[in-house]
Protein backbone atom coordinates (compact mmCIF):
# COMPACT_ATOMS: atom_id res chain seq x y z
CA UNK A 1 -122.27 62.74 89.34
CA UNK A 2 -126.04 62.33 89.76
CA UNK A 3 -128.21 65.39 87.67
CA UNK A 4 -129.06 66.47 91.35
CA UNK A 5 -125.28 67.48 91.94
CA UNK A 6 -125.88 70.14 89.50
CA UNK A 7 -127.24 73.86 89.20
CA UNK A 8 -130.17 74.75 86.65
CA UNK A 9 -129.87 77.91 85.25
CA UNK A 10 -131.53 80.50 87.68
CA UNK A 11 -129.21 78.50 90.43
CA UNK A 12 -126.15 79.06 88.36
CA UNK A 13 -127.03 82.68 87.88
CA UNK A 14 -127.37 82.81 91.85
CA UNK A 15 -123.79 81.24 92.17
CA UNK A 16 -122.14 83.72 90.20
CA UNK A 17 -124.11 86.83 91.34
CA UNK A 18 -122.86 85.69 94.81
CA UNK A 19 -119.66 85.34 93.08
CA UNK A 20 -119.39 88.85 92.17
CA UNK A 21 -120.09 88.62 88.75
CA UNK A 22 -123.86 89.92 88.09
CA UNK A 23 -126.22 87.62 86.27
CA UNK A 24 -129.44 86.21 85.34
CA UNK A 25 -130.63 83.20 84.29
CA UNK A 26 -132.13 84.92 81.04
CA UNK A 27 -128.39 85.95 80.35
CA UNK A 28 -126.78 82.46 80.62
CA UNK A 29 -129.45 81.65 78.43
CA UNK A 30 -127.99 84.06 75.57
CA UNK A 31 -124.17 83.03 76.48
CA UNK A 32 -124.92 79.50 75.70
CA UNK A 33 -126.28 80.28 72.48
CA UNK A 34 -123.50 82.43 71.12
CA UNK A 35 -121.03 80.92 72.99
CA UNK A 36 -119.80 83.19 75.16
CA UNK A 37 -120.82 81.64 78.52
CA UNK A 38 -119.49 79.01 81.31
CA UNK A 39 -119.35 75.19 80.02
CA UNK A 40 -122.76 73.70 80.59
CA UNK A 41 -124.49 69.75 80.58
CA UNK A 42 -127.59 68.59 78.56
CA UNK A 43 -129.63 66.09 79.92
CA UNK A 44 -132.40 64.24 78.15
CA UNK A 45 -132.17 66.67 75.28
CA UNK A 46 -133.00 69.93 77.35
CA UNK A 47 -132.45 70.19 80.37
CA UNK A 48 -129.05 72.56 80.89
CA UNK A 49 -126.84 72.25 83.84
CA UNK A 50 -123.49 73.79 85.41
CA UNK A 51 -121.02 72.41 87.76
CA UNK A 52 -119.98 74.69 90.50
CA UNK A 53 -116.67 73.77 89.17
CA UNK A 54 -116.95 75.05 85.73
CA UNK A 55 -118.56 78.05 87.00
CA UNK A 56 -115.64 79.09 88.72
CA UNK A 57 -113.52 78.22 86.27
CA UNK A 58 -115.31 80.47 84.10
CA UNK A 59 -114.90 83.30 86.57
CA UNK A 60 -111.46 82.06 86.93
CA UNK A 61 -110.82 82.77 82.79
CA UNK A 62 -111.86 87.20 83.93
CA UNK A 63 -115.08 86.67 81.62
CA UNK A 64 -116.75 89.81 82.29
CA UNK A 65 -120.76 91.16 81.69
């Protein structure tokens, strides 16, 4: 996969809103620090990115707001 194949954060937020499962990019933010959130990529140190993939896994798992 090429870093264009995947979502930055306010994209990711977008997937899962459309999803069903209400969500900013400010909130992903927090779940990756304490852990709570979908499985994300670092590139070059800081940039994060999702898969559509492990998104919906993560909705998958019932993670709720």
């Amino acid at each position: 996969m090429d870093i264009k194949d995947y979502l930055n954060s306010k994209e990711a937020a977008r997937y899962l809103t459309n999803k069903g499962y209400k969500v900013n990019a400010r909130t992903l933010a927090n779940k990756r620090w304490n852990g709570t959130g979908p499985k994300f990529h670092k590139f070059f140190e800081y940039l994060v990115r999702y898969t559509k993939k492990d998104l919906d896994a993560f909705l998958e798992n019932g993670r709720k707001p």
